[in-house]
C-alpha atoms as a PDB file:
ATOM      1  CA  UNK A   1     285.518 197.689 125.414  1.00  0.00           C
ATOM      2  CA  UNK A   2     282.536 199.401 123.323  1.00  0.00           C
ATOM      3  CA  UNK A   3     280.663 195.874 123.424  1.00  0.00           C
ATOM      4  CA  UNK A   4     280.477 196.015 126.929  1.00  0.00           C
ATOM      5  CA  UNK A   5     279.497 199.807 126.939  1.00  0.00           C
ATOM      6  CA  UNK A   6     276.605 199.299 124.598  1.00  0.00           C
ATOM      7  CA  UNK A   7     275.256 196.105 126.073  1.00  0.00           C
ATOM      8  CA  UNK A   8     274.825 198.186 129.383  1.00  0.00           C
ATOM      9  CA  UNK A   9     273.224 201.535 127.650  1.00  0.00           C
ATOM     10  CA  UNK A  10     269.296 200.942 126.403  1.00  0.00           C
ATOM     11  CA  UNK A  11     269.766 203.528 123.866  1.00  0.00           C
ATOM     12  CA  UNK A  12     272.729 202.415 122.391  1.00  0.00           C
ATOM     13  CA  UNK A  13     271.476 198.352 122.585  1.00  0.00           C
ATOM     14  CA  UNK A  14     268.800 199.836 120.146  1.00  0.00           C
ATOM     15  CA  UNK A  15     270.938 201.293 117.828  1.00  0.00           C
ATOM     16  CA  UNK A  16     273.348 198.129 117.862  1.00  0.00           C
ATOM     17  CA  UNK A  17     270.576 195.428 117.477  1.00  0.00           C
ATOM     18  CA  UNK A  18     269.045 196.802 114.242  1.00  0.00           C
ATOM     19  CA  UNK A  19     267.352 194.572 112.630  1.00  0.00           C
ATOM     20  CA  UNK A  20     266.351 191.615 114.451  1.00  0.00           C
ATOM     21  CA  UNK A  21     268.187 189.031 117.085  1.00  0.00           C
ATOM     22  CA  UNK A  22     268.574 185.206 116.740  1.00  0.00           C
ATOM     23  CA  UNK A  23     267.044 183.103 120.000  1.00  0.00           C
ATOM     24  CA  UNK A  24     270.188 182.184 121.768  1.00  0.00           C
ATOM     25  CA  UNK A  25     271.370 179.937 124.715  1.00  0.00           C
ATOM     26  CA  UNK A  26     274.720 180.521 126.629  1.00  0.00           C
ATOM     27  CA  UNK A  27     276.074 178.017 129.124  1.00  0.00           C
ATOM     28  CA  UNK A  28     279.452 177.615 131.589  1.00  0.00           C
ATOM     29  CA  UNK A  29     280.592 174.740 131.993  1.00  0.00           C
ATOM     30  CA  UNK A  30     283.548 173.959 134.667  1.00  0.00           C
ATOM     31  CA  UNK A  31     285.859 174.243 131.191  1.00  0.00           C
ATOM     32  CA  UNK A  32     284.075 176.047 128.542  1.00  0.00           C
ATOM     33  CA  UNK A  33     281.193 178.338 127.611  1.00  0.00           C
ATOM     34  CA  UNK A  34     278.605 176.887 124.952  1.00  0.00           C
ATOM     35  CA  UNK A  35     276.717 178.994 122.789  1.00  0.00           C
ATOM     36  CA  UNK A  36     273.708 177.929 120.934  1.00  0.00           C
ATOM     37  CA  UNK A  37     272.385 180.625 118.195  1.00  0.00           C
ATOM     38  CA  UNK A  38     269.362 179.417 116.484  1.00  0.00           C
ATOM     39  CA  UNK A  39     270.041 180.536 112.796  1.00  0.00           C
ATOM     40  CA  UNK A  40     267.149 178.244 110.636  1.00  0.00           C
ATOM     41  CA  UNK A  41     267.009 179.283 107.535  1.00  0.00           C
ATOM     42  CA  UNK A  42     269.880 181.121 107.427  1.00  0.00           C
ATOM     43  CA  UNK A  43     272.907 179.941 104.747  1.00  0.00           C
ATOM     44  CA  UNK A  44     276.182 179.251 106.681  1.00  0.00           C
ATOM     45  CA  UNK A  45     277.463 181.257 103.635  1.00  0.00           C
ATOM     46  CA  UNK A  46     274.810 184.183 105.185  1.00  0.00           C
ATOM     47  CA  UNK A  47     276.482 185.108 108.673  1.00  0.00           C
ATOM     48  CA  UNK A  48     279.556 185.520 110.307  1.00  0.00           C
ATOM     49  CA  UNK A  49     281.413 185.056 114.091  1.00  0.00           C
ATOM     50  CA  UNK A  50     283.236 187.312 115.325  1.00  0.00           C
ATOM     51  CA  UNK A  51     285.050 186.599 119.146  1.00  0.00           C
ATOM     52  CA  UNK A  52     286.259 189.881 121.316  1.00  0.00           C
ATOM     53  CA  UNK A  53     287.511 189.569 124.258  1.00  0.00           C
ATOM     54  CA  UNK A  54     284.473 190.319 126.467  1.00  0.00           C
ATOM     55  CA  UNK A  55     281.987 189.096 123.992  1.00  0.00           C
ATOM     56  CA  UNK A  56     280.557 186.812 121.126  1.00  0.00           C
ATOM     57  CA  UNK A  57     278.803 188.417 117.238  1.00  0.00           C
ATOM     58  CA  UNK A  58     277.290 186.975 115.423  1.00  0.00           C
ATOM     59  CA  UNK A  59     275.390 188.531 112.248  1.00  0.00           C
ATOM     60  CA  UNK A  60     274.424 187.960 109.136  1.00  0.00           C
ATOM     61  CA  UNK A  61     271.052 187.766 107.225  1.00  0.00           C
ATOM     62  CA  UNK A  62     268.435 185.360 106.439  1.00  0.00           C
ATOM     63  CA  UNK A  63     266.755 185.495 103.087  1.00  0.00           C
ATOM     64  CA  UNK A  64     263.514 183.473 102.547  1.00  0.00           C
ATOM     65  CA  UNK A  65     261.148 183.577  99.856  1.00  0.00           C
ATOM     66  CA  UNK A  66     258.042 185.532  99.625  1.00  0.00           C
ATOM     67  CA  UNK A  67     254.714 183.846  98.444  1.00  0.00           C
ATOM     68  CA  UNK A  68     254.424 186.462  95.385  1.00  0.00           C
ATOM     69  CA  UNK A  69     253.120 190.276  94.817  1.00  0.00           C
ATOM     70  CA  UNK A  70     249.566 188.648  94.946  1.00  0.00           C
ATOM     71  CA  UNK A  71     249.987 187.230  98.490  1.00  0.00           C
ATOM     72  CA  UNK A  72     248.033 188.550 101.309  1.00  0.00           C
ATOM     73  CA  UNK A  73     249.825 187.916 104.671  1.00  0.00           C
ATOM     74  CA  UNK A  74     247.540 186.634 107.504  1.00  0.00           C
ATOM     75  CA  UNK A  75     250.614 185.815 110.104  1.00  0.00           C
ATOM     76  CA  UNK A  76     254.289 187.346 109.504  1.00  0.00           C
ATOM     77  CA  UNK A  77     256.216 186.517 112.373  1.00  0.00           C
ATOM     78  CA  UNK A  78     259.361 184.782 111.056  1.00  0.00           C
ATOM     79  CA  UNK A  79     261.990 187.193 110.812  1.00  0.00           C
ATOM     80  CA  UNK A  80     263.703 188.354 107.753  1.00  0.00           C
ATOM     81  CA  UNK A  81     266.920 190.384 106.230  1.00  0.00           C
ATOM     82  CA  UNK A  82     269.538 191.503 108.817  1.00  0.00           C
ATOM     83  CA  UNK A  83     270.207 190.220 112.483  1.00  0.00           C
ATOM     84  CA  UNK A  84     273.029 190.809 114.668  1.00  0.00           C
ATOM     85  CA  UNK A  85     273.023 188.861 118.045  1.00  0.00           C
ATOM     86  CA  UNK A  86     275.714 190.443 121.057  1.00  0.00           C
ATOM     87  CA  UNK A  87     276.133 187.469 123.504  1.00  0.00           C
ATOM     88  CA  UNK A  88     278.640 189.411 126.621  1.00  0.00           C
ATOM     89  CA  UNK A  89     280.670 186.859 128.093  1.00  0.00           C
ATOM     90  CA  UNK A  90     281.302 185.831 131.355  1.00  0.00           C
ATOM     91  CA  UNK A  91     284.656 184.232 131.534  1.00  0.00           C
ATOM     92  CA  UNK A  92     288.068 184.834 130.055  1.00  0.00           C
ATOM     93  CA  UNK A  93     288.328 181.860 127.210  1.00  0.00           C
ATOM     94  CA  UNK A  94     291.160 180.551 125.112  1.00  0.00           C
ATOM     95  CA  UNK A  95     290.495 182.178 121.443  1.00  0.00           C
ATOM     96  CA  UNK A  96     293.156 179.517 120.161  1.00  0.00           C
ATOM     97  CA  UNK A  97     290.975 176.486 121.277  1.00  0.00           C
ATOM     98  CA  UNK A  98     287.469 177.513 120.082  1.00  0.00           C
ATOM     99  CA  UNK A  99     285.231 175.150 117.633  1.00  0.00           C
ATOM    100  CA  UNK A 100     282.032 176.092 116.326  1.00  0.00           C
ATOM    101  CA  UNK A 101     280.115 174.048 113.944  1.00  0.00           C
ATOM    102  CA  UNK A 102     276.580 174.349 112.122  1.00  0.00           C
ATOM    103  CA  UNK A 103     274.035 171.704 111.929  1.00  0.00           C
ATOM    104  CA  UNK A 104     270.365 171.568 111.114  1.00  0.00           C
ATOM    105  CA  UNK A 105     269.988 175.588 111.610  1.00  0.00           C
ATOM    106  CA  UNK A 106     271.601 175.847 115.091  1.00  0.00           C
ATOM    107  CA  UNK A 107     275.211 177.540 115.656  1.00  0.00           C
ATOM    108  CA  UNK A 108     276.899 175.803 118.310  1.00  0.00           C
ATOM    109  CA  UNK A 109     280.435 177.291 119.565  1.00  0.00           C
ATOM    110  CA  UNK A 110     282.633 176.004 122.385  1.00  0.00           C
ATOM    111  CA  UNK A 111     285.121 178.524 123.563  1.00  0.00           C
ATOM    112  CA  UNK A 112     286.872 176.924 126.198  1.00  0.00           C
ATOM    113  CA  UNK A 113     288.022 178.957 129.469  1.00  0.00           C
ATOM    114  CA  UNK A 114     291.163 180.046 129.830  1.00  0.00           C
ATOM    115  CA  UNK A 115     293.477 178.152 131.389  1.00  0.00           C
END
């Protein structure tokens, strides 16, 4: 699979994540994997998920306002415009059984293992 490929290959994991990448937490369970992406600020209208079978996307783009043309920055560290975040995943899962929902800027998807 070319996710897989990519994710192994530093070069290629540069040219993938342009932009910038979400703050993320994956977890197995005995049933399931949980995925946390930490999206604030970011429109559910602004991203995507996409499921492979080796691997979680999710991108998108988060659009905040800028203090004006007269503004001079003295700390810029929130990140802006596109993001795409590769999460590999460890387990087969069922693609038929997964929920995600979106509350309070995190993305939280279940997939649960295949049976």
């Amino acid at each position: 699979c070319p996710l897989r490929a990519a994710w192994e290959h530093d070069t290629l994991r540069l040219l993938v994540h342009a932009g910038w990448q979400p703050a993320s937490d994956l977890a197995e369970t005995r049933t399931s994997l949980e995925v946390t992406v930490d999206l604030a600020g970011v429109d559910e209208d602004d991203f995507e998920v996409q499921l492979f079978d080796n691997g979680l996307v999710v991108e998108g783009r988060r659009h905040l306002p800028s203090c004006g043309e007269d503004a001079v920055y003295h700390a810029a560290g929130i990140p802006r415009g596109f993001f795409r975040l590769e999460l590999p995943l460890p387990a087969r899962i069922d693609p038929d059984r997964v929920e995600a929902r979106y509350d309070r800027g995190l993305l939280h998807v279940t997939l649960p293992k295949h049976a």
